[in-house]
PDB file of N, CA and C in Angstrom:
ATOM      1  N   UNK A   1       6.654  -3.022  15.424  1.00  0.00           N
ATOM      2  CA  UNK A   1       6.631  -1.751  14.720  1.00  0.00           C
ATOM      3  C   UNK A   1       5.512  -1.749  13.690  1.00  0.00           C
ATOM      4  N   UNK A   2       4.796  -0.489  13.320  1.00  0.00           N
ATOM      5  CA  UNK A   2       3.780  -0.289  12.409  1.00  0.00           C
ATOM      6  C   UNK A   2       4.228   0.465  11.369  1.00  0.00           C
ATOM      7  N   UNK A   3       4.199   0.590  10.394  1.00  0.00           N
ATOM      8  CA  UNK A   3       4.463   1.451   9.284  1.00  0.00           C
ATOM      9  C   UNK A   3       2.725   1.907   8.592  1.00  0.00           C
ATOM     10  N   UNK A   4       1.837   3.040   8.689  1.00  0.00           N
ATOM     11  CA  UNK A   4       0.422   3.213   8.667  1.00  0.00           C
ATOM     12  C   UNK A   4       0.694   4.585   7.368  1.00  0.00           C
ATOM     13  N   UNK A   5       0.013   4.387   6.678  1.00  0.00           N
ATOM     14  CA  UNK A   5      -0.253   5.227   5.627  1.00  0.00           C
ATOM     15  C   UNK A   5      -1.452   6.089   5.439  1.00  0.00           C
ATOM     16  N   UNK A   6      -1.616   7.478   5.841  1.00  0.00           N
ATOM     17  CA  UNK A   6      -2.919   8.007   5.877  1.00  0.00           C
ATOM     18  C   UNK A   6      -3.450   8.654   4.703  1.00  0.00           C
ATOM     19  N   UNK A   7      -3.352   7.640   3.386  1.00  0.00           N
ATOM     20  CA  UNK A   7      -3.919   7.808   1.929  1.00  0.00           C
ATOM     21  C   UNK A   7      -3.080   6.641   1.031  1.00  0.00           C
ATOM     22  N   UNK A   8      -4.200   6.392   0.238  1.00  0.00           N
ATOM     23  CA  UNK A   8      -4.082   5.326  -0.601  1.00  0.00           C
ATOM     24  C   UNK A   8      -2.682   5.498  -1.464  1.00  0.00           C
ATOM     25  N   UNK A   9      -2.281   4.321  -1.250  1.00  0.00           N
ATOM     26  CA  UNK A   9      -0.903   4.402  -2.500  1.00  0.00           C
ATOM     27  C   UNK A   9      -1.331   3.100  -3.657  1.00  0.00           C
ATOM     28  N   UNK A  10      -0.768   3.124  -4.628  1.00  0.00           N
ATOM     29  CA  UNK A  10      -0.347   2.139  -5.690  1.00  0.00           C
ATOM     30  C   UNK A  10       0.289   1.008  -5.356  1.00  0.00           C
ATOM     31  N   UNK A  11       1.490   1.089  -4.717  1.00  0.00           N
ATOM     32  CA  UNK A  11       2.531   0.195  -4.652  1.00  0.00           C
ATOM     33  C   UNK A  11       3.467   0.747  -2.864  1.00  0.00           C
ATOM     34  N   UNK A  12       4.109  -0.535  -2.830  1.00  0.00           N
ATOM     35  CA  UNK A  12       4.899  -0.103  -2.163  1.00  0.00           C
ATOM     36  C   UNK A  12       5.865  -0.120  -2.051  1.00  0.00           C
ATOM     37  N   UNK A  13       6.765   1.340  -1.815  1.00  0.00           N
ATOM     38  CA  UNK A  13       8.642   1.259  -2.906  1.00  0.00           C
ATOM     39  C   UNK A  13       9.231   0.164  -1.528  1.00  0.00           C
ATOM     40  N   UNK A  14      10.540  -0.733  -2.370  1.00  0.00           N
ATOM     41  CA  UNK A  14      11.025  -1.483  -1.693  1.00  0.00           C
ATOM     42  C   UNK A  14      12.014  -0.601  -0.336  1.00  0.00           C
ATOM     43  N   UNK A  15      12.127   0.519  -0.198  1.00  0.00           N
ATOM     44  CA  UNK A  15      12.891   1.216   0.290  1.00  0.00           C
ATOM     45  C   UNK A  15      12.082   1.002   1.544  1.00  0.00           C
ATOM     46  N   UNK A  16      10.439   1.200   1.470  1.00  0.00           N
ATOM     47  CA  UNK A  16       9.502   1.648   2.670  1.00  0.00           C
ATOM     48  C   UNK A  16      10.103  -0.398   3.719  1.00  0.00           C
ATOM     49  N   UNK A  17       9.266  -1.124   2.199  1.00  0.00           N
ATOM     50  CA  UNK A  17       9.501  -2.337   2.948  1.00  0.00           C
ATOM     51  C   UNK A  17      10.926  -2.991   3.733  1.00  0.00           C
ATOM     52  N   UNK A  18      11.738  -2.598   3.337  1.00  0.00           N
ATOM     53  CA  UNK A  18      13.366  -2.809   4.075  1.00  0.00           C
ATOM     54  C   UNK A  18      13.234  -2.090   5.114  1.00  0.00           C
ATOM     55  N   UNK A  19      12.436  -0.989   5.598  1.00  0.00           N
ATOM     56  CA  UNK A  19      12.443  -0.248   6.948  1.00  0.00           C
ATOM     57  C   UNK A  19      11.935  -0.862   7.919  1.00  0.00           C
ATOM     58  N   UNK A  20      11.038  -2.274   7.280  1.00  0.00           N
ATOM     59  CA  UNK A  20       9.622  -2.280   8.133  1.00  0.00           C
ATOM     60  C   UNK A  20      10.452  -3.872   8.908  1.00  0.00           C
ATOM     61  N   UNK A  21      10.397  -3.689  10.167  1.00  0.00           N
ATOM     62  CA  UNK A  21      10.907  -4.862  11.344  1.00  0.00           C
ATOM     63  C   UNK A  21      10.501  -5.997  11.053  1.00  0.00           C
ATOM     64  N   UNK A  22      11.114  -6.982  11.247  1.00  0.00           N
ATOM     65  CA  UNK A  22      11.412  -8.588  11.859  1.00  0.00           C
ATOM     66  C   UNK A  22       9.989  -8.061  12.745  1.00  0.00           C
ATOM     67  N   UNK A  23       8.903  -9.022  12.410  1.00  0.00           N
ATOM     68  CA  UNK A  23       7.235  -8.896  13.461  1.00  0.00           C
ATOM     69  C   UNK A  23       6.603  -7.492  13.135  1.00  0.00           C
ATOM     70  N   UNK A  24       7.158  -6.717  12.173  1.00  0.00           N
ATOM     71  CA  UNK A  24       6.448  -5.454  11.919  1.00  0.00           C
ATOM     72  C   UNK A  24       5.332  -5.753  10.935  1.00  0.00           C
ATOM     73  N   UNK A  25       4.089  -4.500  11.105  1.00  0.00           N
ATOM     74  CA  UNK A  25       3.053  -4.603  10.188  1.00  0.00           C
ATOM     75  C   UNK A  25       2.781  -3.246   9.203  1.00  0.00           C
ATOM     76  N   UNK A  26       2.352  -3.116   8.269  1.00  0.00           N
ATOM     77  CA  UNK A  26       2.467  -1.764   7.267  1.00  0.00           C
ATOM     78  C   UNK A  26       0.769  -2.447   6.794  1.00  0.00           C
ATOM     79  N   UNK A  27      -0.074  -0.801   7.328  1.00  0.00           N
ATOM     80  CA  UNK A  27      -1.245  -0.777   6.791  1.00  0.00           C
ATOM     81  C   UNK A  27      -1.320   0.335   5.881  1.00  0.00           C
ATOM     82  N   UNK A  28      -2.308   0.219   4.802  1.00  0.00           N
ATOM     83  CA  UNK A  28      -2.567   0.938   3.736  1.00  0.00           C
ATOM     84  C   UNK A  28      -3.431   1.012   2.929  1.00  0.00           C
ATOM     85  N   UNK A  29      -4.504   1.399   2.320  1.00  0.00           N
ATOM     86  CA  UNK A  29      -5.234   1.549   1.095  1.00  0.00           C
ATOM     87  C   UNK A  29      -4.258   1.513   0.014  1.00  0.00           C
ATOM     88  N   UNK A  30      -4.778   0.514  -0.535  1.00  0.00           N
ATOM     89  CA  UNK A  30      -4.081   0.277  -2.457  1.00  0.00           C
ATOM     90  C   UNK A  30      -5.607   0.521  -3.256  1.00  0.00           C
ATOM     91  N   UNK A  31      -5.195   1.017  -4.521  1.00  0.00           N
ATOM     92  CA  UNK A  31      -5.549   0.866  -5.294  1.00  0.00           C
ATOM     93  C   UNK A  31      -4.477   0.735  -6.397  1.00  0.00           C
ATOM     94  N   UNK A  32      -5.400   0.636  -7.796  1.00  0.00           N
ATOM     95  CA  UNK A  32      -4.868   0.434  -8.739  1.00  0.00           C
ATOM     96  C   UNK A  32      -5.324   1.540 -10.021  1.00  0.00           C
ATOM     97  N   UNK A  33      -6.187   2.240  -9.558  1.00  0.00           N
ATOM     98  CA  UNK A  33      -6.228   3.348 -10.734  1.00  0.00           C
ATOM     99  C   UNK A  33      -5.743   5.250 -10.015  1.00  0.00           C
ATOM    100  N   UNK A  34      -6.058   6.006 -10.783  1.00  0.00           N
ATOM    101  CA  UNK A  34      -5.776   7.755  -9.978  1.00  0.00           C
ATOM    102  C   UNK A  34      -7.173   7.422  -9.504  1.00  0.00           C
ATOM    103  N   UNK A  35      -7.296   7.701  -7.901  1.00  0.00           N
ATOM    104  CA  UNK A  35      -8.602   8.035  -7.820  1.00  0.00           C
ATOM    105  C   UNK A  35      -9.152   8.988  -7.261  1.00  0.00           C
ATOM    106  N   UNK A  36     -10.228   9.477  -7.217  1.00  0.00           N
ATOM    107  CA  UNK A  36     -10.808  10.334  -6.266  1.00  0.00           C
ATOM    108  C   UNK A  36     -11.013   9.701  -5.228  1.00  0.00           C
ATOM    109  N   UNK A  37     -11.711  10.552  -4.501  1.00  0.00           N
ATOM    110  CA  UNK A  37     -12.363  10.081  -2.990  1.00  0.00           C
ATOM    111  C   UNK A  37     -13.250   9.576  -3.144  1.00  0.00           C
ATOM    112  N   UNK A  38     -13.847   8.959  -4.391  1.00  0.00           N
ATOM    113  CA  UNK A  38     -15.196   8.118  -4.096  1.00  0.00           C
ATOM    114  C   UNK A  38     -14.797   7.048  -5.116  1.00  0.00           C
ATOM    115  N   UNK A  39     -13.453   6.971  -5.197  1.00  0.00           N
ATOM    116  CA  UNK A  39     -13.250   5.359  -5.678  1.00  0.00           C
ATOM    117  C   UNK A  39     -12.630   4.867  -4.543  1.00  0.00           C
ATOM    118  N   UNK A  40     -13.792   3.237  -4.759  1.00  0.00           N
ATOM    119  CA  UNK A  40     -12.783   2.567  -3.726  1.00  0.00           C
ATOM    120  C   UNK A  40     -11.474   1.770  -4.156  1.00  0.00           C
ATOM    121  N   UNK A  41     -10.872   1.578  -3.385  1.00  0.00           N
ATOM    122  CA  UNK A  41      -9.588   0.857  -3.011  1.00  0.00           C
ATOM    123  C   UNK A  41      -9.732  -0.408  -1.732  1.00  0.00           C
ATOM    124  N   UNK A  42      -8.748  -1.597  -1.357  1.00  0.00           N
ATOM    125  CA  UNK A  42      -8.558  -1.885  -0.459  1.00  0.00           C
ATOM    126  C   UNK A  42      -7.453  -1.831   0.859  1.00  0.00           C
ATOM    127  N   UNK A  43      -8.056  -2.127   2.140  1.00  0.00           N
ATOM    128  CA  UNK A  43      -7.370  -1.554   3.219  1.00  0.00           C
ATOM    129  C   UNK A  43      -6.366  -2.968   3.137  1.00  0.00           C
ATOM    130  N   UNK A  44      -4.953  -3.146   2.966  1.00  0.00           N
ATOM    131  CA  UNK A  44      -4.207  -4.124   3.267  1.00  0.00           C
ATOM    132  C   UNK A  44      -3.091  -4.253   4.020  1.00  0.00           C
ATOM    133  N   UNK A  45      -3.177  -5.484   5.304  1.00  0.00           N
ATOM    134  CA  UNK A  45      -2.114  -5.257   6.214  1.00  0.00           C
ATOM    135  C   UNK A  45      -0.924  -6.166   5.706  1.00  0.00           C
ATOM    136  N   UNK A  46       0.083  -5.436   5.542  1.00  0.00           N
ATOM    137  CA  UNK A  46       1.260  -6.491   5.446  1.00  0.00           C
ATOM    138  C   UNK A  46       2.250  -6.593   6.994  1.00  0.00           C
ATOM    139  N   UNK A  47       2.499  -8.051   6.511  1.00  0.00           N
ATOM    140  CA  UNK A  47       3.145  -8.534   7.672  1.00  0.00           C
ATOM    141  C   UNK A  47       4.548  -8.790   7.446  1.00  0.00           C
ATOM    142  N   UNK A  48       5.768  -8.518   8.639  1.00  0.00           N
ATOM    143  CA  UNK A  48       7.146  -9.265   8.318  1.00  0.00           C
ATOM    144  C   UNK A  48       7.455 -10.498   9.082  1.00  0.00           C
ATOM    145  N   UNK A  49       7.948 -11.437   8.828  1.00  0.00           N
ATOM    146  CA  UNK A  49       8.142 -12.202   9.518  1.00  0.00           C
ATOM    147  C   UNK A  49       9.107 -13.363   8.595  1.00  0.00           C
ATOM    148  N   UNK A  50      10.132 -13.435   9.700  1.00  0.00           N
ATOM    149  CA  UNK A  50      11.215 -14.208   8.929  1.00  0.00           C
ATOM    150  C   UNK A  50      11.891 -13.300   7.587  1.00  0.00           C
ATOM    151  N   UNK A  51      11.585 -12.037   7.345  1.00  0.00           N
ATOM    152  CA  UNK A  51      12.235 -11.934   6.431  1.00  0.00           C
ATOM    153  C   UNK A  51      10.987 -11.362   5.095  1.00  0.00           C
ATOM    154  N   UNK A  52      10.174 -12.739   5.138  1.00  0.00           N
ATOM    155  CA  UNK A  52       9.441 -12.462   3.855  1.00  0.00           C
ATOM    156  C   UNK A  52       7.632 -11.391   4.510  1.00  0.00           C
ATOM    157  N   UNK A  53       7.131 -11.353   3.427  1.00  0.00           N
ATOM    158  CA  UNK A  53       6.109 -10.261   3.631  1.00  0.00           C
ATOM    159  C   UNK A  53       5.079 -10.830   2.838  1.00  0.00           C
ATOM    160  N   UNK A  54       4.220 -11.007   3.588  1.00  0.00           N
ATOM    161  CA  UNK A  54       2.660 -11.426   3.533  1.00  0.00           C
ATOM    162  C   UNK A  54       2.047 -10.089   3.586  1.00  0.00           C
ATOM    163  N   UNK A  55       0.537 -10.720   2.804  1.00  0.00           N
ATOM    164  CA  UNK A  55      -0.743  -9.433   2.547  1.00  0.00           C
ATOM    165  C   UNK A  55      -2.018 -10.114   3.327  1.00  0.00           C
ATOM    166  N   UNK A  56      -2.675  -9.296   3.768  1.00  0.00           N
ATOM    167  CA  UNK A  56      -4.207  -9.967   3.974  1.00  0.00           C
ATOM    168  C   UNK A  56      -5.087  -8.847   3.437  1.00  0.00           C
ATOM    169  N   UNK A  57      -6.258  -8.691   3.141  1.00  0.00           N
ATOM    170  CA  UNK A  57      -7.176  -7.662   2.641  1.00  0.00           C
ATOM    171  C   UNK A  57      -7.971  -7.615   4.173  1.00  0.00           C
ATOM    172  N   UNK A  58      -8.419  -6.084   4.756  1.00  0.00           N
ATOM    173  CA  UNK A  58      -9.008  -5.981   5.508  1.00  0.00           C
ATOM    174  C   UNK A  58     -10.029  -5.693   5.097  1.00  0.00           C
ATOM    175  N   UNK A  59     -10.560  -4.656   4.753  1.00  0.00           N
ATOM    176  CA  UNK A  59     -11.712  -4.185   4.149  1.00  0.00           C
ATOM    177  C   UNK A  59     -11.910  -3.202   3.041  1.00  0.00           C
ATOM    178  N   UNK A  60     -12.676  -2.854   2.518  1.00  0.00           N
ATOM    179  CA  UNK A  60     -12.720  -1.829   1.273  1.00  0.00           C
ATOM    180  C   UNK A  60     -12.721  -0.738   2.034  1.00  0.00           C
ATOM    181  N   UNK A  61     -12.231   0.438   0.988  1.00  0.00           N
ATOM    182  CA  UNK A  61     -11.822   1.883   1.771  1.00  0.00           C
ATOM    183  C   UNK A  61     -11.750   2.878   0.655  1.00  0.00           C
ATOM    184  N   UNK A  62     -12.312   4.202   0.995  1.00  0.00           N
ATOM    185  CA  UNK A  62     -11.835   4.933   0.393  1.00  0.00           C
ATOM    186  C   UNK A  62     -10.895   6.372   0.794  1.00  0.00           C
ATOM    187  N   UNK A  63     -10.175   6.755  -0.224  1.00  0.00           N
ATOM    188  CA  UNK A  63      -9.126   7.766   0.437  1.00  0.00           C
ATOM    189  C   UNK A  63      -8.093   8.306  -0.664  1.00  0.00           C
ATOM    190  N   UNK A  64      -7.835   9.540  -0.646  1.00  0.00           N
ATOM    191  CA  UNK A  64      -7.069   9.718  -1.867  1.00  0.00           C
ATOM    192  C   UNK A  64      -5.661   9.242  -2.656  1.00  0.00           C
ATOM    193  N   UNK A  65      -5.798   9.206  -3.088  1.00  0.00           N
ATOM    194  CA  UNK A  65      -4.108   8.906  -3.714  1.00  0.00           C
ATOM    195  C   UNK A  65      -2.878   9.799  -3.158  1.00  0.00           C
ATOM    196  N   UNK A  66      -1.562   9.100  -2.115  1.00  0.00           N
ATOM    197  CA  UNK A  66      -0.757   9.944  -1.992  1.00  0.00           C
ATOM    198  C   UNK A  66       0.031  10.556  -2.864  1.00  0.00           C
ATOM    199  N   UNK A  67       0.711  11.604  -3.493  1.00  0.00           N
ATOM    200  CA  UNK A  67       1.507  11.698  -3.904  1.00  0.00           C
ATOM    201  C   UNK A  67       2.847  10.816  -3.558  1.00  0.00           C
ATOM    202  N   UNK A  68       3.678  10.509  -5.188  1.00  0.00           N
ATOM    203  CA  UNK A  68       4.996   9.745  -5.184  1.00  0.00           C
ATOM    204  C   UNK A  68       4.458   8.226  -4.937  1.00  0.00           C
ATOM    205  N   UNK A  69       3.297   8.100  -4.832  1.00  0.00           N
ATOM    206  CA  UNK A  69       2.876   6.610  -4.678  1.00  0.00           C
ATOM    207  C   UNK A  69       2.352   5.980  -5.273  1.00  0.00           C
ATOM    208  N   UNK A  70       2.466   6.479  -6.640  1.00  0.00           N
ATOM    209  CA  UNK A  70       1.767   5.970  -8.368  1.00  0.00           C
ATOM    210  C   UNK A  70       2.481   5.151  -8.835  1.00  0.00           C
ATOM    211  N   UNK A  71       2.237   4.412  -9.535  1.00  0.00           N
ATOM    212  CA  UNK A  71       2.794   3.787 -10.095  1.00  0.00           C
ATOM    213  C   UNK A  71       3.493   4.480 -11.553  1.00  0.00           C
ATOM    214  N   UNK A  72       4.225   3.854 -11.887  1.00  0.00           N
ATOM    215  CA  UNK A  72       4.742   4.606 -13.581  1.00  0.00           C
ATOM    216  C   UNK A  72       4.080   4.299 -13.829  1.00  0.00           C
ATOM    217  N   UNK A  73       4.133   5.589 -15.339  1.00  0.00           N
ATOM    218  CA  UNK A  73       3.046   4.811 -16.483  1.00  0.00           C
ATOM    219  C   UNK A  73       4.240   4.361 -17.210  1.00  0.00           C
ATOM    220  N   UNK A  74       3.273   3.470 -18.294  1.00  0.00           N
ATOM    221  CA  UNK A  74       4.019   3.190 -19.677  1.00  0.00           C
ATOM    222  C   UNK A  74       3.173   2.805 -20.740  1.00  0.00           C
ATOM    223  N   UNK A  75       4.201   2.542 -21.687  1.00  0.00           N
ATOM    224  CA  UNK A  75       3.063   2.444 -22.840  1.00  0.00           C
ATOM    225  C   UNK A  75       2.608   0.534 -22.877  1.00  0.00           C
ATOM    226  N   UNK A  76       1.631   0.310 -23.486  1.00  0.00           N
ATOM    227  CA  UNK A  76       1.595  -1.094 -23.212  1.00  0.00           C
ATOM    228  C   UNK A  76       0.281  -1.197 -24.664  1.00  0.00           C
ATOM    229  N   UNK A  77       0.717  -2.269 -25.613  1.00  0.00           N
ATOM    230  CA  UNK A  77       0.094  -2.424 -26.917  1.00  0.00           C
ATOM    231  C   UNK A  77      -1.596  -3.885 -25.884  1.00  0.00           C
TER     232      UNK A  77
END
């Protein structure tokens, strides 16, 4: 099974990852700031296996931020 995201998210809610199969893979653009379309981000495949979930970086990418896929803010000194 694939779980494929067609725009960059932040994070990924644990809800998506509990969906994703025993040998399943979930591709995606992360970043880490709001971006436009001309910030990049990277393309990362996660893997399941046994349970736990591995990352590899494929390549740099750009693509917008989905909605609901931000991270919170907060305050931080």
């Amino acid at each position: 099974d694939v779980i494929i995201f067609n725009g960059a998210i932040q994070y990924t809610p644990k809800k998506i990852i509990d969906q994703l199969a025993e040998g399943g893979r979930l591709v995606s653009v992360f970043t880490d700031v709001n971006q436009s379309c001309d910030t990049m981000g990277k393309v990362i495949k996660m893997y399941k296996f046994e349970g736990k979930v591995s990352e590899s970086e494929i390549f740099d990418a750009a693509t917008p931020l989905l909605p609901d896929f931000e991270k919170e803010k907060y305050f931080k000194f």
